[in-house]
Protein backbone atom coordinates (compact mmCIF):
# COMPACT_ATOMS: atom_id res chain seq x y z
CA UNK A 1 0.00 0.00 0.00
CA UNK A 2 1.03 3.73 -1.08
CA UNK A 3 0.41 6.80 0.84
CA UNK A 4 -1.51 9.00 -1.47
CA UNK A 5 -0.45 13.14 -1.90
CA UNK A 6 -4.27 13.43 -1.54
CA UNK A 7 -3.88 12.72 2.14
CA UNK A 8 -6.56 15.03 4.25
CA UNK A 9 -5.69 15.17 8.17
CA UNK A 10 -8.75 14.77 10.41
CA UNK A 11 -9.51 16.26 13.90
CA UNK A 12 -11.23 13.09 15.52
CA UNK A 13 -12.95 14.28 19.07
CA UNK A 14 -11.19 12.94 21.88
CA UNK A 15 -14.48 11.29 23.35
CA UNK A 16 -13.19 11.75 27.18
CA UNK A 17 -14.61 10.60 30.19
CA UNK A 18 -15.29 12.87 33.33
CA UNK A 19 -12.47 10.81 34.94
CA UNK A 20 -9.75 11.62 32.26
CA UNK A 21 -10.85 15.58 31.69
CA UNK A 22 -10.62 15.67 35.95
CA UNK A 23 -7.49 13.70 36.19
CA UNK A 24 -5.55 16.12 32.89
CA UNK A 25 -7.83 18.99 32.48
CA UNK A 26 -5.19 20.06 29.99
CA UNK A 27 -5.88 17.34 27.52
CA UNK A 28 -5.64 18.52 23.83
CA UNK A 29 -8.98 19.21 22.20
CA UNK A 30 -8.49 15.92 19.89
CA UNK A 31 -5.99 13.97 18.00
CA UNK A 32 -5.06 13.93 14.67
CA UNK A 33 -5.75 11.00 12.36
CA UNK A 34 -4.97 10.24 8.89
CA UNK A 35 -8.35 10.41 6.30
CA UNK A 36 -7.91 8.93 3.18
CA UNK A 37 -9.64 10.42 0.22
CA UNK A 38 -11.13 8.46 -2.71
CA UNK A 39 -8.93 5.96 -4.18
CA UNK A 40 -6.58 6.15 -1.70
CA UNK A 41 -5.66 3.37 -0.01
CA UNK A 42 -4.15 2.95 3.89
CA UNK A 43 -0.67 3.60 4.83
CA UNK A 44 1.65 1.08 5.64
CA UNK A 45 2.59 2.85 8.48
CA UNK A 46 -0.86 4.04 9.92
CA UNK A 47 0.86 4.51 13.30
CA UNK A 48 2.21 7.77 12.64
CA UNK A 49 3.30 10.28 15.66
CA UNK A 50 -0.19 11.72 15.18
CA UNK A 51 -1.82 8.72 16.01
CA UNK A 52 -3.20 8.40 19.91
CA UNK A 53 -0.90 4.78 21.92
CA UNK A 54 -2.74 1.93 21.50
CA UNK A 55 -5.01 2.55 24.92
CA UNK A 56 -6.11 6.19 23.96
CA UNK A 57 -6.46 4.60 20.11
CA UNK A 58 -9.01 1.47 21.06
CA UNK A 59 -10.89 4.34 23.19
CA UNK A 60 -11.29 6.63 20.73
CA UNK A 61 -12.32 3.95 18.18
CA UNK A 62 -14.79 2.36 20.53
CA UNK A 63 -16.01 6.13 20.97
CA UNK A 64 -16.51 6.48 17.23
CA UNK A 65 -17.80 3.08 16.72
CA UNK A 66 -21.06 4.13 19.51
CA UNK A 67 -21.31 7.30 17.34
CA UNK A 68 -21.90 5.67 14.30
CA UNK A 69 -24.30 2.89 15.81
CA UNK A 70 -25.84 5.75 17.27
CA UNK A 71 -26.55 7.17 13.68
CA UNK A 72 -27.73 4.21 12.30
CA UNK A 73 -30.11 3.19 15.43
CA UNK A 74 -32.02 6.88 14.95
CA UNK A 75 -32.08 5.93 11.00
CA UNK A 76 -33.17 2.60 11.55
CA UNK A 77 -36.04 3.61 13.99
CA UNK A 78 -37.09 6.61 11.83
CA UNK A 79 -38.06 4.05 8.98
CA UNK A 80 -39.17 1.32 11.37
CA UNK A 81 -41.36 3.72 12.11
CA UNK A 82 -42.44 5.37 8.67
CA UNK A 83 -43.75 1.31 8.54
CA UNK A 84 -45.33 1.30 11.45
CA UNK A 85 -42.60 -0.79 12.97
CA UNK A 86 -40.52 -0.70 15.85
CA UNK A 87 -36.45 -1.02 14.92
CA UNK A 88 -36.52 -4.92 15.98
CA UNK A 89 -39.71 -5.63 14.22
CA UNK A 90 -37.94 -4.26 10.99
CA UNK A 91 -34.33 -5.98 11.64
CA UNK A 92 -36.25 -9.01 12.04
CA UNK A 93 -38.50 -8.52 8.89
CA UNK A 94 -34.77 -8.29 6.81
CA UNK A 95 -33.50 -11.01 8.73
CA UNK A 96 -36.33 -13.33 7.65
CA UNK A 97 -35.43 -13.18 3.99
CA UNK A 98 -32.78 -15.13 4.77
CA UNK A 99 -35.36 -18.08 6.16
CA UNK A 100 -33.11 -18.56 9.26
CA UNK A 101 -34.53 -20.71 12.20
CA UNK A 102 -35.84 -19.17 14.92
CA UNK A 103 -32.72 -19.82 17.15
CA UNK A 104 -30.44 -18.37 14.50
CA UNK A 105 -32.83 -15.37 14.66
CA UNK A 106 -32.81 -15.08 18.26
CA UNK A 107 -29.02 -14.94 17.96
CA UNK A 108 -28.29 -12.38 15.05
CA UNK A 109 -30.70 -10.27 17.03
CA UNK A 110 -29.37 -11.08 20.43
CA UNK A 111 -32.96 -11.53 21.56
CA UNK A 112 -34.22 -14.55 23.76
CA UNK A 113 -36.17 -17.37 21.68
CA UNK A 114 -39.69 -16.23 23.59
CA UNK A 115 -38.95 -12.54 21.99
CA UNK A 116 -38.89 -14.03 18.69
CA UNK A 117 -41.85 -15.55 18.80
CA UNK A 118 -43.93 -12.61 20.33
CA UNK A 119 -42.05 -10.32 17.65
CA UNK A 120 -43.33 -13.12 15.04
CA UNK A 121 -46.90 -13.29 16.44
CA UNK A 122 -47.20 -9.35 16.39
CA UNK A 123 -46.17 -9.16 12.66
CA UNK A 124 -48.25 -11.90 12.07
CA UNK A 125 -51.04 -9.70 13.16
CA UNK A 126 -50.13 -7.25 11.36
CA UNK A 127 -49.82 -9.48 7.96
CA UNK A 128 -46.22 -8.70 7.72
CA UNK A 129 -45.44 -12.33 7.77
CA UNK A 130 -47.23 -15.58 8.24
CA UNK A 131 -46.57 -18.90 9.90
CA UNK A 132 -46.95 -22.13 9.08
CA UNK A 133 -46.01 -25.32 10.30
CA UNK A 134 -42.89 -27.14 8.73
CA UNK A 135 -43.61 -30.32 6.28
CA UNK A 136 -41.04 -32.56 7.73
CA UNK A 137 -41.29 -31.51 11.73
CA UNK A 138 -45.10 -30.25 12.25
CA UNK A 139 -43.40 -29.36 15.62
CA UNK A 140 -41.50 -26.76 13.82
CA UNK A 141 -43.49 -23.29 12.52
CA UNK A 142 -41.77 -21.38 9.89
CA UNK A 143 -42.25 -17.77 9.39
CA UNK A 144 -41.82 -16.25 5.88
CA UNK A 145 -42.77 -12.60 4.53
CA UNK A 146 -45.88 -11.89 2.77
CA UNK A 147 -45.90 -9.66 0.12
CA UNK A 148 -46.77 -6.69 2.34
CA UNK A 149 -43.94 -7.54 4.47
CA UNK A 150 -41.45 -8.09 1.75
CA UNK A 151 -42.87 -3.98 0.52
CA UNK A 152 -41.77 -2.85 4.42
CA UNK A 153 -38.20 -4.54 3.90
CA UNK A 154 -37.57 -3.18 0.67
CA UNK A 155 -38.82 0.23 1.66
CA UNK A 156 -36.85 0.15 5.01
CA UNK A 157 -33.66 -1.08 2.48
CA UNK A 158 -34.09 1.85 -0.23
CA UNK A 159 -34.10 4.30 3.10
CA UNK A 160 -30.88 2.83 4.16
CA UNK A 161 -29.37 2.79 0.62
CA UNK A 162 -29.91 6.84 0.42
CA UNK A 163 -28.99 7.87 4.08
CA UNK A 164 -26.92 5.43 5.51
CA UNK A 165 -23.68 7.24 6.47
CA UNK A 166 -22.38 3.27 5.42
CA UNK A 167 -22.99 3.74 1.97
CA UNK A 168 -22.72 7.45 1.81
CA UNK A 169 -19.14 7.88 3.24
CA UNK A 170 -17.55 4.38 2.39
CA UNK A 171 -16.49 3.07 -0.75
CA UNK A 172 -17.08 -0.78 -1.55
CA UNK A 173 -13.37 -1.69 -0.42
CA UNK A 174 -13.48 0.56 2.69
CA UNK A 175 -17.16 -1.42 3.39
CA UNK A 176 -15.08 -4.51 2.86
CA UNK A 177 -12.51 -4.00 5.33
CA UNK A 178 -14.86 -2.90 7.84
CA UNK A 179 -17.04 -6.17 7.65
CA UNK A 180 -13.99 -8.30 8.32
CA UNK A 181 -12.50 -6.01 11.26
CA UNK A 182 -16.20 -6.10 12.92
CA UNK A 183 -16.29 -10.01 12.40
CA UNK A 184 -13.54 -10.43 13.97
CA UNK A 185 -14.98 -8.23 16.74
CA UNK A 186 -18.06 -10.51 17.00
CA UNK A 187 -16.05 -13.50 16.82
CA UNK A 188 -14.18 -12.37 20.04
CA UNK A 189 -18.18 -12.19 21.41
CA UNK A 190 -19.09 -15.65 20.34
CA UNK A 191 -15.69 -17.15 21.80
CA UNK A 192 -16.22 -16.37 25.39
């Protein structure tokens, strides 16, 4: 990897707690970090003097990380709730395209089984989806979209597509690299 000319420095916020502003009320007002236009790609040595040591770094990326989630929570519940939905009803609406079971729902939406099948039943209801017992194991009840539902997802989607600071801000590689830094996060979840 090449460092571009284009390079753009970035004042990133430092995201302190009340202990740290108490304990060096003289703290600097943020830190600088390298931003890398388009078609740039990421220094080789990313750990420039600008760049925060590696406890002040994982804070202020955990800070940014919250920020962002924060961002796409509000976006997410303003749809949900141009549908009528609330921001789990529509995550698990998307998530049922994928015809998961319900424990693989309950865990990609860190929500107990019993949640799942009270979200289910309400968007049943609301003929967003129906259920219907499985062919091989009529012990087993399998919930797929109606047409009405699939209409929510896909308008819920096209909301994301245009606002989503995701696909606004990040090209396809950048969206790329994030995907397999935050599965490696998860993974870290899953192993303990």
């Amino acid at each position: 990897m090449s460092r571009s000319s284009t390079e753009v420095r970035r004042r990133v916020p430092p995201a302190l707690s009340v202990a740290d502003s108490q304990a060096d009320p003289g703290k600097e007002a943020g830190v600088l970090l390298p931003v890398l236009t388009d078609g740039d790609s990421a220094p080789d040595d990313l750990m420039t003097n600008d760049t925060p040591p590696p406890p002040q770094l994982g804070r202020v990326a955990g800070e940014a990380l919250l920020r962002v989630a924060q961002r796409l929570t509000a976006l997410l519940a303003d749809l949900a709730a141009q549908q009528s939905l609330t921001p789990l009803q529509a995550r698990l609406l998307r998530a049922l395209r994928d015809r998961p079971s319900q424990g693989e729902l309950a865990r990609q939406l860190a929500c107990d089984p019993s949640r799942i099948s009270v979200l289910t039943g309400e968007l049943e209801e609301s003929g967003l989806v129906r259920r219907t017992p499985s062919r091989s194991d009529r012990r087993v009840r399998l919930t797929r979209l109606t047409e009405a539902g699939e209409r929510a997802v896909s308008a819920i989607g096209a909301g994301l597509a245009e606002r989503s600071p995701l696909d606004l801000r990040l090209s396809p590689e950048e969206l790329t690299v994030l995907v397999r830094l935050l599965d490696k996060l998860e993974a870290d979840d899953r192993e303990h």
